[in-house]
N, C-alpha and C. Protein backbone atom coordinates (compact mmCIF):
# COMPACT_ATOMS: atom_id res chain seq x y z
N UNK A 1 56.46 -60.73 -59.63
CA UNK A 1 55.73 -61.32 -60.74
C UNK A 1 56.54 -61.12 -62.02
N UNK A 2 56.64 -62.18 -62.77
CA UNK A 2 57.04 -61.96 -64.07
C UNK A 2 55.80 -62.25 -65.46
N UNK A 3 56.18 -61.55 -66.57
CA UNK A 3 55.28 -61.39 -67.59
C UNK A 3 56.05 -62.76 -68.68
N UNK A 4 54.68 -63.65 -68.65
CA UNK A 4 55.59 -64.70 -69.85
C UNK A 4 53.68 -64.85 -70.88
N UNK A 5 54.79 -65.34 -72.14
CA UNK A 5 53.53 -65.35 -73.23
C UNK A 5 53.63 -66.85 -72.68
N UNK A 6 52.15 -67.42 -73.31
CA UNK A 6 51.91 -68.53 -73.06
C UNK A 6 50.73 -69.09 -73.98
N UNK A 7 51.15 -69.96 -74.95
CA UNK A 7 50.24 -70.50 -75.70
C UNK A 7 49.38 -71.67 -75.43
N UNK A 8 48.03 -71.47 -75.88
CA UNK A 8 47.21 -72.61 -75.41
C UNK A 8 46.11 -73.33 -76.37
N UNK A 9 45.75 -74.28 -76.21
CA UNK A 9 45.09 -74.97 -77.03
C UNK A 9 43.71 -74.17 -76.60
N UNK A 10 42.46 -74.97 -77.43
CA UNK A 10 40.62 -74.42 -76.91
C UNK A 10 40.27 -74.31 -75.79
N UNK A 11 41.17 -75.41 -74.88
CA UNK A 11 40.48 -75.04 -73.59
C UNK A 11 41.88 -75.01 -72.32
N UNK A 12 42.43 -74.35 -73.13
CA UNK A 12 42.79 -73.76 -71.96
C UNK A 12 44.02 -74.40 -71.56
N UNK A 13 44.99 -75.76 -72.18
CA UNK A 13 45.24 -76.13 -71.64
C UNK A 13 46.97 -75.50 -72.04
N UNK A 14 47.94 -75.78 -71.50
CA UNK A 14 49.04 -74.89 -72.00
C UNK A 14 50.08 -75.63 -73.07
N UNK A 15 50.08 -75.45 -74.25
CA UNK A 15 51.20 -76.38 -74.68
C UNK A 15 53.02 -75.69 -75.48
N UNK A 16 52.97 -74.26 -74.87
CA UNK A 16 54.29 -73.72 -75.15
C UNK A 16 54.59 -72.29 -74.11
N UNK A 17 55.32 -71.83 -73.21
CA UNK A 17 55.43 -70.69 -73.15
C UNK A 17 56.67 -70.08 -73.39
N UNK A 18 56.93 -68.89 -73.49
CA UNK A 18 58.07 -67.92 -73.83
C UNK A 18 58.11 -66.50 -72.56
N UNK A 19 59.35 -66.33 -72.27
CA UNK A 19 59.93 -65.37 -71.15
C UNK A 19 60.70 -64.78 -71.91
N UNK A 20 60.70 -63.28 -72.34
CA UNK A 20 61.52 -62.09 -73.16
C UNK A 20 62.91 -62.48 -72.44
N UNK A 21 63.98 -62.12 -73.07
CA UNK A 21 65.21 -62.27 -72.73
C UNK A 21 66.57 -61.70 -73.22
N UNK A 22 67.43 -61.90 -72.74
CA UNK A 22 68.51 -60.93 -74.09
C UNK A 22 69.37 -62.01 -74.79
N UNK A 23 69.74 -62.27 -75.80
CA UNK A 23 70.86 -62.35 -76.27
C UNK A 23 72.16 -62.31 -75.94
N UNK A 24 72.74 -62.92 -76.05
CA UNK A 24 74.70 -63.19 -75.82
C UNK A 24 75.32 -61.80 -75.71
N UNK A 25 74.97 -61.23 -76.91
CA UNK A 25 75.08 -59.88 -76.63
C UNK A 25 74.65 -58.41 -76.34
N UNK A 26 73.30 -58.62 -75.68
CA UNK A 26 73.07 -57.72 -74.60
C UNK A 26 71.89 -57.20 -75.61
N UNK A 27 71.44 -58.03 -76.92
CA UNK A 27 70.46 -57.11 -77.63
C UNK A 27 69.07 -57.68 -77.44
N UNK A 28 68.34 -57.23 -77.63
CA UNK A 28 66.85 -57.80 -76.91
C UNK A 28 66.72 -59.10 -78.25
N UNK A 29 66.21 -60.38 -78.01
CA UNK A 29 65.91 -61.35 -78.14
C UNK A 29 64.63 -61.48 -79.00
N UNK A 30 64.30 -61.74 -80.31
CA UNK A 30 63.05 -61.40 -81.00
C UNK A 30 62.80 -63.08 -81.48
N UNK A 31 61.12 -63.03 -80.98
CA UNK A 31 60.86 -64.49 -81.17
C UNK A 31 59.28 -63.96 -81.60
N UNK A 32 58.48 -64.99 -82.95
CA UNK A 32 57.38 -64.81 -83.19
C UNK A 32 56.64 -66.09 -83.34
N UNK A 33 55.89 -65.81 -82.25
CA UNK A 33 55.23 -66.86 -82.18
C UNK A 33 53.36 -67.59 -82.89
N UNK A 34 53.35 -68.19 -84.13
CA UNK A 34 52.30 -67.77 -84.72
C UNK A 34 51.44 -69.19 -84.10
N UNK A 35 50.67 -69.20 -83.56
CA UNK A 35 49.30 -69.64 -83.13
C UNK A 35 48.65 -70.68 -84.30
N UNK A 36 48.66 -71.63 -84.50
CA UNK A 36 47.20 -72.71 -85.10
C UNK A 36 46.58 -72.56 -84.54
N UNK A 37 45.47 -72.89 -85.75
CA UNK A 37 43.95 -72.60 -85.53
C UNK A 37 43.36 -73.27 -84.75
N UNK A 38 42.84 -72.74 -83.39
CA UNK A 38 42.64 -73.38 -81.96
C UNK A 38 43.16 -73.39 -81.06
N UNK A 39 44.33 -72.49 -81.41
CA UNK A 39 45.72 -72.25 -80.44
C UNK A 39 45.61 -70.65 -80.37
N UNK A 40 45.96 -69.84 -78.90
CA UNK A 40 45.85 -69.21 -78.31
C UNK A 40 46.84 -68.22 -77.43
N UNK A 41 47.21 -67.26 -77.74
CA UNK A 41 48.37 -66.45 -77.05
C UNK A 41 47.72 -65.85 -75.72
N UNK A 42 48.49 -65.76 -74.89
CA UNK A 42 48.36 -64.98 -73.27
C UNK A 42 49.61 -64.93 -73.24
N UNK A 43 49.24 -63.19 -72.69
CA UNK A 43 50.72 -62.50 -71.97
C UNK A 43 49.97 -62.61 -70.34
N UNK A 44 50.62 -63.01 -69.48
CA UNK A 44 50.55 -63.45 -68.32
C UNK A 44 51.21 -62.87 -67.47
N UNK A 45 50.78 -62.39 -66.20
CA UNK A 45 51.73 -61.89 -64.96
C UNK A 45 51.71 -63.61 -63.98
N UNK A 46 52.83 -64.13 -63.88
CA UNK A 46 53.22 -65.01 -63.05
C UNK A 46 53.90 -65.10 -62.13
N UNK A 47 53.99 -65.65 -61.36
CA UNK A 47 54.67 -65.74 -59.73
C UNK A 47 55.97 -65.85 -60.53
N UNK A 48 57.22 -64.95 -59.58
CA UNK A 48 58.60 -64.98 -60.20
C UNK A 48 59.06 -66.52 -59.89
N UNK A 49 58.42 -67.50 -58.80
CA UNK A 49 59.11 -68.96 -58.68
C UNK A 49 58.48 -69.73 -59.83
N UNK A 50 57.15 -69.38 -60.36
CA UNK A 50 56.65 -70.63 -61.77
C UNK A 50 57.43 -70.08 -62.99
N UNK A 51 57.94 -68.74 -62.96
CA UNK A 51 58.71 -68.47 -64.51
C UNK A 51 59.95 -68.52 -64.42
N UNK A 52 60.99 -68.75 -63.02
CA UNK A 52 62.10 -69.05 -62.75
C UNK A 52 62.41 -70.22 -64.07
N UNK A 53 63.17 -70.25 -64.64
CA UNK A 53 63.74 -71.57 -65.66
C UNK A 53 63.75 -72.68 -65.39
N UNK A 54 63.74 -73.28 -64.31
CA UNK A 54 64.03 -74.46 -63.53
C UNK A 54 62.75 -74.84 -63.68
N UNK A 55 61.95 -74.12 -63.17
CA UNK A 55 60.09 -74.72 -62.58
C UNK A 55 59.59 -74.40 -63.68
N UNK A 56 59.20 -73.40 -65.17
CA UNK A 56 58.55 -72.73 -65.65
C UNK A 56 57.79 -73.97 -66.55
N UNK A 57 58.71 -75.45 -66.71
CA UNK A 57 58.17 -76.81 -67.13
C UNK A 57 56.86 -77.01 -66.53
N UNK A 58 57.31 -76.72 -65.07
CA UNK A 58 56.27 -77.35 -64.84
C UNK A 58 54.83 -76.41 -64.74
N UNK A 59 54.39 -75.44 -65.61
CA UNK A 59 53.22 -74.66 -65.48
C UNK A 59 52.41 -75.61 -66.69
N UNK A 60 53.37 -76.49 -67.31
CA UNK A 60 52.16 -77.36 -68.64
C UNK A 60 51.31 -78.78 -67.73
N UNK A 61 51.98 -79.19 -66.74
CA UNK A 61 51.63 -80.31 -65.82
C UNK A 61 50.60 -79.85 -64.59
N UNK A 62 50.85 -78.37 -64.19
CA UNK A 62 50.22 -78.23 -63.15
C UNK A 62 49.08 -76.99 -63.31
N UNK A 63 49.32 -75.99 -64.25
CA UNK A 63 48.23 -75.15 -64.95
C UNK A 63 47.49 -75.54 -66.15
N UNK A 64 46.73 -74.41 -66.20
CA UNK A 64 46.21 -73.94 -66.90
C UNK A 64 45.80 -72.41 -67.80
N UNK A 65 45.10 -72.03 -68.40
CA UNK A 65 44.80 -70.68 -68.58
C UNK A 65 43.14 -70.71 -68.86
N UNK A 66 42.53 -70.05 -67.59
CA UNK A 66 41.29 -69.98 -67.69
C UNK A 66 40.98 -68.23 -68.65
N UNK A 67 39.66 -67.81 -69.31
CA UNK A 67 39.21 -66.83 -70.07
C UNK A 67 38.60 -66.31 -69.85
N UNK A 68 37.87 -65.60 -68.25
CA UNK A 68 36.53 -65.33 -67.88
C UNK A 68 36.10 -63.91 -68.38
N UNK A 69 35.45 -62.97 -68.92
CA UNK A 69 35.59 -61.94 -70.11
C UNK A 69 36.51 -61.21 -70.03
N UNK A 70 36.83 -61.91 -71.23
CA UNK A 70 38.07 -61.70 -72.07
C UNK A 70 39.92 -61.33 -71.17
N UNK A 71 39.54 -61.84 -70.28
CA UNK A 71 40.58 -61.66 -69.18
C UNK A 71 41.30 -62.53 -69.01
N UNK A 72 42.73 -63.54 -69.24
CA UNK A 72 42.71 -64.22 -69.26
C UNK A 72 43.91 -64.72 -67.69
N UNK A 73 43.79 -65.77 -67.21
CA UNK A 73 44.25 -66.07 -65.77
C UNK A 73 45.22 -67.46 -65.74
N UNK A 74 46.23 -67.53 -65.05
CA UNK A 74 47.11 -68.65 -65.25
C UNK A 74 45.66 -69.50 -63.67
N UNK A 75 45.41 -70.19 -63.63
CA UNK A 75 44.67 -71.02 -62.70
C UNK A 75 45.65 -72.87 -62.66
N UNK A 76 45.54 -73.26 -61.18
CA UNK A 76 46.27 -74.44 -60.76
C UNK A 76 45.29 -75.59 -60.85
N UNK A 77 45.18 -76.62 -61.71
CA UNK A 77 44.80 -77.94 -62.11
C UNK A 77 43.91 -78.44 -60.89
N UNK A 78 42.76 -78.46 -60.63
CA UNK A 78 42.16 -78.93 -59.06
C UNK A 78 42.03 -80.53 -59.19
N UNK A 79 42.51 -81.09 -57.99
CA UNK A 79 42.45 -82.23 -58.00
C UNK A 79 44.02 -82.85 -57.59
């Protein structure tokens, strides 16, 4: 599992995420990410194949982030 932030609109739906990383030169990578109003941060444990770089596109097409108290869950689009 990997840990990625993941921003979301009111309901849930995903429209940015971010995976910690290093720098060119080996120094930790600092990114701040500030939220509009209706927009939503989750730090997320994800399957290491949806945060792989290649696929991690596709968690805005095929997820979501459900909120059930105060817990929040990457969940797969039904249908």
């Amino acid at each position: 599992m990997a840990k990625i932030t993941v921003l979301t609109d009111h309901s849930g739906t995903i429209i940015g995420t971010f995976q910690e990383g290093k720098s060119s030169k080996d120094a930790p990578a600092y990114v701040r990410i500030r939220p509009r109003d209706g927009q939503f941060l989750h730090e997320l444990d994800v399957p290491d194949k949806l945060a792989a770089v290649d696929s991690v596109h596709l968690l805005h097409s095929t997820h979501r982030v459900e909120v059930k108290g105060g817990v929040a869950k990457l969940v797969e689009h039904k249908g």
